[in-house]
Protein backbone atom coordinates (compact mmCIF):
# COMPACT_ATOMS: atom_id res chain seq x y z
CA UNK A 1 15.56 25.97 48.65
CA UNK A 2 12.46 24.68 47.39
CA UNK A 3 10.98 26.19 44.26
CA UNK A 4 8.27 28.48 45.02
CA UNK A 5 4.66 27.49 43.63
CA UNK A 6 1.05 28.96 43.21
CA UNK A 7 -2.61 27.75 43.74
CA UNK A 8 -4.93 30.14 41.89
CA UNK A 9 -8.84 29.40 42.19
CA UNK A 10 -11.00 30.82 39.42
CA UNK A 11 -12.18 33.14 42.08
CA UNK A 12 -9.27 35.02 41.76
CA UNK A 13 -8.08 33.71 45.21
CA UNK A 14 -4.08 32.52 45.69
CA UNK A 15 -2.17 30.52 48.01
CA UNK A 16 1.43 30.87 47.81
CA UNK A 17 3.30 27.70 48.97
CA UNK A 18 6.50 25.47 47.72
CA UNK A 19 6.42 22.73 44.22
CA UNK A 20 7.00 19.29 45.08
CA UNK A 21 6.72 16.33 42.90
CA UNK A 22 6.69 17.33 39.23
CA UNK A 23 7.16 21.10 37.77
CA UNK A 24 5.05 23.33 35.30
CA UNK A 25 1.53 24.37 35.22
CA UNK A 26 -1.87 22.19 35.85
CA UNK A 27 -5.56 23.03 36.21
CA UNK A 28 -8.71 20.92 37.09
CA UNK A 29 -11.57 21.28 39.35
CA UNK A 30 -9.95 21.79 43.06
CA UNK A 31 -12.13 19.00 45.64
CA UNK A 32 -11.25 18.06 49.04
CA UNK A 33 -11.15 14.97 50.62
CA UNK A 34 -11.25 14.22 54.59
CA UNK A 35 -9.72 10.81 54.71
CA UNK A 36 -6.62 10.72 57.43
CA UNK A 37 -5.46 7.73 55.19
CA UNK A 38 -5.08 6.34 51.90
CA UNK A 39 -3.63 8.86 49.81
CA UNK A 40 -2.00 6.48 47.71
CA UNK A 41 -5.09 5.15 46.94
CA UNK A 42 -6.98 8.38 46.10
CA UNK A 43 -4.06 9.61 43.45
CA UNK A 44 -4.62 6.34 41.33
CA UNK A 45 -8.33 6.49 41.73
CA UNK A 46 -9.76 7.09 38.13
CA UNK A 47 -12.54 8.86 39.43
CA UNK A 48 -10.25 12.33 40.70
CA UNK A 49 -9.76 12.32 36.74
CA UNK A 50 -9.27 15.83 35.83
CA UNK A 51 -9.42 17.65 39.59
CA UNK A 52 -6.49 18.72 41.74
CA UNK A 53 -6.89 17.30 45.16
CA UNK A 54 -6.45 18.83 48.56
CA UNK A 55 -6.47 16.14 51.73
CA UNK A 56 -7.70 18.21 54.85
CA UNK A 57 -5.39 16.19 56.64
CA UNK A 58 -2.28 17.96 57.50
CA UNK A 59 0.28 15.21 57.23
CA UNK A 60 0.88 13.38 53.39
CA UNK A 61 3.11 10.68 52.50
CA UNK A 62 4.11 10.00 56.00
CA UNK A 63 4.11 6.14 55.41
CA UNK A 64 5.28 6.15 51.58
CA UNK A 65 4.35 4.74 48.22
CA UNK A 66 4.34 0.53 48.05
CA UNK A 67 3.20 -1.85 45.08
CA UNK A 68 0.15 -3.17 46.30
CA UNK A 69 -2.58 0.28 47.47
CA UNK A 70 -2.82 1.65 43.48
CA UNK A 71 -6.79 1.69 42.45
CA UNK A 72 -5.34 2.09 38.81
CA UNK A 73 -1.88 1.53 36.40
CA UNK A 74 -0.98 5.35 37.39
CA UNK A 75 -1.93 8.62 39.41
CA UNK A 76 -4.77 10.08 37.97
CA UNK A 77 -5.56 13.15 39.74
CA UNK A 78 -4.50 16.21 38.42
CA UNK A 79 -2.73 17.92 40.72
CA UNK A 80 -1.79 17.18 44.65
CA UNK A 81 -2.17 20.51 47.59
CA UNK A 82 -1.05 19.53 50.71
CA UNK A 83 -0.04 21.03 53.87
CA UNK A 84 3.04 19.20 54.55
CA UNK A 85 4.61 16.42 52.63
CA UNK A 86 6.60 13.49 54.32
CA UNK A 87 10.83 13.29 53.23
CA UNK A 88 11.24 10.55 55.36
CA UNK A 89 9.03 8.03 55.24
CA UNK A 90 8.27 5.27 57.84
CA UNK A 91 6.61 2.01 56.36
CA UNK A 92 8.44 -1.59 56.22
CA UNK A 93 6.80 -1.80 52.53
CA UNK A 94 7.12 1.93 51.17
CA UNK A 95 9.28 1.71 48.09
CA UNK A 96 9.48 5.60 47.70
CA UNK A 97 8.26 9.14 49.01
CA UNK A 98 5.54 11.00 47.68
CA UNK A 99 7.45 13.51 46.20
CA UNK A 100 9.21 10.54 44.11
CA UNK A 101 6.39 9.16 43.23
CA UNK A 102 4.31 12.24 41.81
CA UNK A 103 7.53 13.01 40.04
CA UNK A 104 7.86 9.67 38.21
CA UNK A 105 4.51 10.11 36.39
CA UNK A 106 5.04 14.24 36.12
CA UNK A 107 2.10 14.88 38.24
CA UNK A 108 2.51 19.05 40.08
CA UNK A 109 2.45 19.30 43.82
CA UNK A 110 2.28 22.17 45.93
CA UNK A 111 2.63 22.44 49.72
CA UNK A 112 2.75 24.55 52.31
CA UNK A 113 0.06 25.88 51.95
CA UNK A 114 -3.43 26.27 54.58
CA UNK A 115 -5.69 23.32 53.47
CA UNK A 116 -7.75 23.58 55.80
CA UNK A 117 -8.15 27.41 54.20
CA UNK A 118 -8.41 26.30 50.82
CA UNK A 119 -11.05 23.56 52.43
CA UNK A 120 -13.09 26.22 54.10
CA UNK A 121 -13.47 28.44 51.02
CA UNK A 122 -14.76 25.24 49.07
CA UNK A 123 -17.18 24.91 51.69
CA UNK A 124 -18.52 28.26 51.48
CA UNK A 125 -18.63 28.73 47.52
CA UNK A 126 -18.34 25.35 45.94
CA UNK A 127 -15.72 23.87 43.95
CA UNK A 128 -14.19 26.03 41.63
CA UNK A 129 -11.54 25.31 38.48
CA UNK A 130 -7.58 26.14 39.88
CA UNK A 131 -4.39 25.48 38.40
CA UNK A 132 -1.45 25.12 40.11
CA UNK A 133 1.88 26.16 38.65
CA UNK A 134 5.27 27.13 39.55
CA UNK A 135 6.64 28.46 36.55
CA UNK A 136 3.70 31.41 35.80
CA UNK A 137 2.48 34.22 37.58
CA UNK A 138 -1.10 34.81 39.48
CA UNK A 139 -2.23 36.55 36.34
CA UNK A 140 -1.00 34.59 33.50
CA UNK A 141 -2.31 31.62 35.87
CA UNK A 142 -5.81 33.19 35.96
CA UNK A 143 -5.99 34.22 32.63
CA UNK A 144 -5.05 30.29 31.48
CA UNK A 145 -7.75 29.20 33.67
CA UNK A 146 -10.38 31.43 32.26
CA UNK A 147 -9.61 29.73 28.52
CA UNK A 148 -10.17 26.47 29.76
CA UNK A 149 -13.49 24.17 29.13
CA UNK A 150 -15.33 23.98 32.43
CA UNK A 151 -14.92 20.50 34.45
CA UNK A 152 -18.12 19.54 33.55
CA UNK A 153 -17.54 20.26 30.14
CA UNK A 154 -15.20 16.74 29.55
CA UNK A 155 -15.82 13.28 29.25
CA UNK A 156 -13.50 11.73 31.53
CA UNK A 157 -14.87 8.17 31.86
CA UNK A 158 -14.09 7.51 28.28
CA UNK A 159 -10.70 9.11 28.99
CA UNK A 160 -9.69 6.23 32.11
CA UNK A 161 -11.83 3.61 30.43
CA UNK A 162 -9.96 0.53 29.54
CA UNK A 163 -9.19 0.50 26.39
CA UNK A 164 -10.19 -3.27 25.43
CA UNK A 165 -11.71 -6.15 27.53
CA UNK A 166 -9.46 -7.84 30.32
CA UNK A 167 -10.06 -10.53 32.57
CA UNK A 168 -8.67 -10.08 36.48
CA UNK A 169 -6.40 -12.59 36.67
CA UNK A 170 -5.56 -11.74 41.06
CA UNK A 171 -6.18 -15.09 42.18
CA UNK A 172 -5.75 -17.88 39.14
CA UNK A 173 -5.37 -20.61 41.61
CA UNK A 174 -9.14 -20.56 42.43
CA UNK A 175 -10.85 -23.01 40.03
CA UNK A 176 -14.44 -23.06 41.67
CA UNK A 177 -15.57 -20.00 40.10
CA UNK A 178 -19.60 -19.02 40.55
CA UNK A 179 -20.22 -16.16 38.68
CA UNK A 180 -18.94 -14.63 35.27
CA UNK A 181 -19.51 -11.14 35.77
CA UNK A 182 -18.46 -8.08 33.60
CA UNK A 183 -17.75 -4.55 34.74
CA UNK A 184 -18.41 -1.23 32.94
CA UNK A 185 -15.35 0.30 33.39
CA UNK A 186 -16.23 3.94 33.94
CA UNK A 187 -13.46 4.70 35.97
CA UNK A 188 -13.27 1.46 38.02
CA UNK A 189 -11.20 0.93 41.18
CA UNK A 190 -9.26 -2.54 41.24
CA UNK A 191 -10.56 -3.32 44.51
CA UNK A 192 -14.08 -4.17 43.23
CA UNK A 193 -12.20 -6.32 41.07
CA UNK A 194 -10.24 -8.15 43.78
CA UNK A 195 -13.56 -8.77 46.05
CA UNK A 196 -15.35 -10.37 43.06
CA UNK A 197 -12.62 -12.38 42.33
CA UNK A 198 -12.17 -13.43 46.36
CA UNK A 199 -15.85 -14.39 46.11
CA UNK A 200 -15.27 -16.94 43.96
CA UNK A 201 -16.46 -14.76 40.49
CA UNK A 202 -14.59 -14.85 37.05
CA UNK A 203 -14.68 -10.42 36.50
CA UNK A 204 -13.88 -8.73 33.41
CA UNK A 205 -13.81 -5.38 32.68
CA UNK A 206 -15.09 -3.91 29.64
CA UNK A 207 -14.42 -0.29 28.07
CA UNK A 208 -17.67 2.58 29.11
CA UNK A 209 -18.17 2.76 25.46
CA UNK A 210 -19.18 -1.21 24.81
CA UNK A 211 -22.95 -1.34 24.11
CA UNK A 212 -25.34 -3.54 25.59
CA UNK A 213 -25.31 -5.82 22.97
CA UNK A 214 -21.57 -6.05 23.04
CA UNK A 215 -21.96 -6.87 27.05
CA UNK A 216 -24.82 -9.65 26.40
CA UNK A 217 -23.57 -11.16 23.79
CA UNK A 218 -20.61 -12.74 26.45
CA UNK A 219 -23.98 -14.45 28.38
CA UNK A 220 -22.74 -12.90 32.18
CA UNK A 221 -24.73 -13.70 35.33
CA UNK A 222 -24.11 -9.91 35.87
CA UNK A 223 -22.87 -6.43 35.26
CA UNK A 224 -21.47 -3.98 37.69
CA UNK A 225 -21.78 -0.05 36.04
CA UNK A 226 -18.42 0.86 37.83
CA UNK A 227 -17.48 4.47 39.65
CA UNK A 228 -16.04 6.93 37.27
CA UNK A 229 -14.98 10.55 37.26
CA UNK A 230 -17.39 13.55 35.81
CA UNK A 231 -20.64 15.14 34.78
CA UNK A 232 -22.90 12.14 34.32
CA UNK A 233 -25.37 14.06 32.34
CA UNK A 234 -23.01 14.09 28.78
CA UNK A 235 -22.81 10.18 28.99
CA UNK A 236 -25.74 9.51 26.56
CA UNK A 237 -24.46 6.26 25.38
CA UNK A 238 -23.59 4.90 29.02
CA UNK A 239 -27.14 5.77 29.66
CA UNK A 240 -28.28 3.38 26.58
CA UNK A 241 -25.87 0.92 27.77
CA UNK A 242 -27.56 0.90 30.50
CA UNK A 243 -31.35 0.80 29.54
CA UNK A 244 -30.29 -2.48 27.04
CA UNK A 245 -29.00 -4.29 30.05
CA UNK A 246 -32.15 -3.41 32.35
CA UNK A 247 -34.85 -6.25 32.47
CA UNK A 248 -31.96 -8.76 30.79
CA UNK A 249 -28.92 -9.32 33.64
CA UNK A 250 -28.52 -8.33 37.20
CA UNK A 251 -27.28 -5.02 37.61
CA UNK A 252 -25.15 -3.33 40.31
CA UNK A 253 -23.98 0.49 40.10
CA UNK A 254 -21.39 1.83 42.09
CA UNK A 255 -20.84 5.63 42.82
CA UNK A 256 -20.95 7.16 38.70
CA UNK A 257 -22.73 3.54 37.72
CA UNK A 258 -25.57 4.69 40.19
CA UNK A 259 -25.92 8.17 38.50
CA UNK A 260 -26.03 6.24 35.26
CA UNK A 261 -28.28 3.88 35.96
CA UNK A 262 -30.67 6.56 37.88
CA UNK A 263 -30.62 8.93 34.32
CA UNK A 264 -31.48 5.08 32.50
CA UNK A 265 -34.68 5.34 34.82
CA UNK A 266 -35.47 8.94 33.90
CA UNK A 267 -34.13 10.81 36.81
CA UNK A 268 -32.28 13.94 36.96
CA UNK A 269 -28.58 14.30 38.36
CA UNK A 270 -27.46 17.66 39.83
CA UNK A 271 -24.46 18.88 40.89
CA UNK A 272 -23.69 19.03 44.95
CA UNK A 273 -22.19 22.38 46.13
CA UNK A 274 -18.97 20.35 47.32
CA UNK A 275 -19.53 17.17 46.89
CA UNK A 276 -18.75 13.85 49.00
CA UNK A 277 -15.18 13.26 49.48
CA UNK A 278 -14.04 11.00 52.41
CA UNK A 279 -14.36 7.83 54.48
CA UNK A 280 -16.61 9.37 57.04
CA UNK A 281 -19.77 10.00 55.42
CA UNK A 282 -22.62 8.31 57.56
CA UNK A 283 -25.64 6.43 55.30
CA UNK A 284 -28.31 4.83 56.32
CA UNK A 285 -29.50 1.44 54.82
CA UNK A 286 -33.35 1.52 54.59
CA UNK A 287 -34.09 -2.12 54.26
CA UNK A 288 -32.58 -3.11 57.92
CA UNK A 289 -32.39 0.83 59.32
CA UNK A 290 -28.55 0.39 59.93
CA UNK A 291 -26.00 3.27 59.51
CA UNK A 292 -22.78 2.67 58.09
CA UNK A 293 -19.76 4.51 57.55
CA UNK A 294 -18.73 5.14 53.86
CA UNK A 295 -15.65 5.90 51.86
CA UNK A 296 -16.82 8.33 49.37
CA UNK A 297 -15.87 10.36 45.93
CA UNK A 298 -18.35 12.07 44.16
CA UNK A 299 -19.59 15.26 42.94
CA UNK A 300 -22.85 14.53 41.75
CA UNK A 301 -26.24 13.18 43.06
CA UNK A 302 -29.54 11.39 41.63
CA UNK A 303 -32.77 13.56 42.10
CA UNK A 304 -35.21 10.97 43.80
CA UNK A 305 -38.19 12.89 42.91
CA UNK A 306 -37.67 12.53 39.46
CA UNK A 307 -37.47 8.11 39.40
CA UNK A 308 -40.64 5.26 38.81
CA UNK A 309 -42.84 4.33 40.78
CA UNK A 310 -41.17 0.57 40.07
CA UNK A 311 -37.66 2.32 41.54
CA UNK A 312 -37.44 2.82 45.25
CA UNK A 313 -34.64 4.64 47.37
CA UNK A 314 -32.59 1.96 49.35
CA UNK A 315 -29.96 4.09 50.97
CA UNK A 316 -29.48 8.01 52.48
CA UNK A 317 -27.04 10.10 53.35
CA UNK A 318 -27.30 11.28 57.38
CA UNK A 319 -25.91 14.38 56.54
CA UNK A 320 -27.69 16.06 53.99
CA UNK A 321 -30.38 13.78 53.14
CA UNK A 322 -29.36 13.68 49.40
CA UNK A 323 -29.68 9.26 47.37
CA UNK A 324 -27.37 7.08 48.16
CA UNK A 325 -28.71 4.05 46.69
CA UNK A 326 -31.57 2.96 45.27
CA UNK A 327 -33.03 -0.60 44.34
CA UNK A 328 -35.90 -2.18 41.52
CA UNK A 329 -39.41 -3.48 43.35
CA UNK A 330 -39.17 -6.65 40.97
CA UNK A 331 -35.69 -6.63 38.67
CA UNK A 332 -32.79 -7.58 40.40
CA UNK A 333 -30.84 -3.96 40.34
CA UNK A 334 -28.89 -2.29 42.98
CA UNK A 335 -27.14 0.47 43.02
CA UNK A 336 -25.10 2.84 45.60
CA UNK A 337 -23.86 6.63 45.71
CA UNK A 338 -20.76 5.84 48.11
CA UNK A 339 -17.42 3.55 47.54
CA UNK A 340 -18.44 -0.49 49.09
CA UNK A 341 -15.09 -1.53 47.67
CA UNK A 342 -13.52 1.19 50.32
CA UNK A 343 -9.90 1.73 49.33
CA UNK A 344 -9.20 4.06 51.13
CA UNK A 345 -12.05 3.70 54.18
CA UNK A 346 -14.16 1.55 55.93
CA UNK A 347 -14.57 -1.95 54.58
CA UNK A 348 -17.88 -2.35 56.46
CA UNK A 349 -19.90 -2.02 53.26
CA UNK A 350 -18.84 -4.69 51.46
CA UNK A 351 -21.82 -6.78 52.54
CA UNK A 352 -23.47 -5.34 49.21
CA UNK A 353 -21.52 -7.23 46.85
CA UNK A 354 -22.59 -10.20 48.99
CA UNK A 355 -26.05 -8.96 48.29
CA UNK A 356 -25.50 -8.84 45.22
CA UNK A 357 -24.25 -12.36 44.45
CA UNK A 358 -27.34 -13.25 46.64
CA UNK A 359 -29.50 -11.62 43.55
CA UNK A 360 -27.65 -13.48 40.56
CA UNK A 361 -28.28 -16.94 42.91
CA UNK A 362 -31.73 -16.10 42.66
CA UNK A 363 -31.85 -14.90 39.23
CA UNK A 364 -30.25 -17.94 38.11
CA UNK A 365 -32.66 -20.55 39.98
């Protein structure tokens, strides 16, 4: 029989279900996400640092674990809550199950449990801290929680930061290379990686703590601030980064390198009641009026009140109005709320790397 496990909210709120992948005791801030697919790709993404993650849909690891959906070198959520997990997978490139794979990097599962409860109650309240053990009891669980630092309370993008420069080496055979660009790796997911690099550019990634002088000092045609996991308001020296590179290089921020780039403007973040977690999110692109469909991770926004005159909003999000991008009248800097390099979701926003690569051809002339 499987080993019996617990999900206790800071609430005071449990869910009794069964331990799967690693065993022992975890905590982080519980999210959920509403993708049907792509949960490989949302345990190695850097930015569920530090949060336990609950998929709304009932049905996990269903086509297995292969070599080539990981965002990063390892899982990097905290802890996995699912309804039902997959024994059996069915997948001509799975190399494992989930279960396997969660217990070959000691990451706790639990299942069996009502996400779509555990979903609802997010909804209502918020996100809350959890933990999810199968070795303690409710109380012992709560009273671990309550001695915890807060989720806000951590710097996580220095945590999954690289920790020295690398160059991303997916396609070596292409020798017409346009662009040298460098990424802030806050958190990055390798798929932004792989589209520069299919567009022709030589990308390197750089650790969140390299300064702007560090990044300039290599001469790129421009920087991406990547996506990253956390409170964006601690990251004073990101922020700096970022005000040294404005007015010198084309700039695009993605997702946490958007948050950064709008506190480098003097705005004001704030933190959404459940944030955006999905590949469903509807956004609507104020330059042509066109909605797209975006794969999303985030639980903080940019105030748009609080920007320049000289900083307009590009983007929105359909459902509750909040930024999702946001654009310079005369520099060329772009920057997005939502996930254009997908993985998992919709790849229909990748037209904004394309856009750009259309701003460092311009810069450059």
């Amino acid at each position: 029989m499987a080993k019996k496990a617990l999900l206790v909210l800071e609430d005071g709120t449990i869910y009794h279900g069964e331990a799967f992948g690693a065993e022992g005791t975890t905590y982080g801030e519980v999210v959920f996400n509403t993708s049907m697919t792509g949960y490989q790709e949302m345990l190695t993404d850097p930015s569920y640092a530090g949060q336990i993650v609950v998929p709304t849909y009932p049905l996990i690891g269903n086509y297995g674990v292969n070599s080539q959906d990981f965002e990063s070198q390892k899982i990097q959520v905290a802890g996995f809550v699912v309804r039902e997990h997959c024994l059996q997978p069915s997948h001509s490139l799975s190399t494992m199950t989930l279960h396997d794979f969660l217990s070959s990097q000691s990451v706790i599962g639990i299942s069996e449990v009502d996400t779509r409860a555990i979903t609802r109650r997010l909804r209502t309240w918020g996100v809350m801290m959890g933990v999810v053990t199968s070795e303690e009891s409710s109380d012992a669980a709560l009273a671990h929680l309550r001695e915890m630092p807060g989720y806000g309370d951590m710097d996580f993008a220095a945590r999954v930061s690289t920790d020295k420069p690398y160059t991303w080496q997916s396609n070596p055979k292409k020798s017409d290379k346009t662009f040298h660009i460098l990424v802030s790796d806050f958190g990055l997911k390798y798929n932004i990686l792989r589209i520069l690099s299919a567009r022709g550019c030589e990308v390197t990634a750089y650790p969140a703590t390299a300064t702007s002088e560090e990044l300039l000092a290599q001469r790129p045609d421009g920087i991406v601030l990547s996506p990253g996991p956390g409170d964006p308001a601690p990251l004073d020296y990101a922020v700096q980064t970022a005000k040294g590179l404005i007015g010198r290089v084309p700039i695009m921020g993605i997702c946490l390198g958007h948050q950064i780039l709008g506190r480098a403007f003097g705005g004001r973040t704030f933190k959404l009641k459940f944030g955006h977690r999905g590949a469903n999110h509807p956004v609507r692109d104020l330059a042509t009026g066109r909605v797209h469909i975006t794969a999303q991770n985030h639980g903080y926004s940019v105030d748009a009140d609080g920007l320049p005159a000289e900083v307009e909003v590009s983007h929105v999000n359909l459902n509750d109005g909040t930024m999702e991008g946001l654009r310079h009248k005369s520099l060329p800097i772009l920057s997005i709320q939502y996930h254009s390099e997908a993985s998992p979701g919709p790849q229909d926003n990748e037209y904004l790397f394309d856009r750009f690569l259309a701003m460092l051809k311009d810069a450059a002339k």
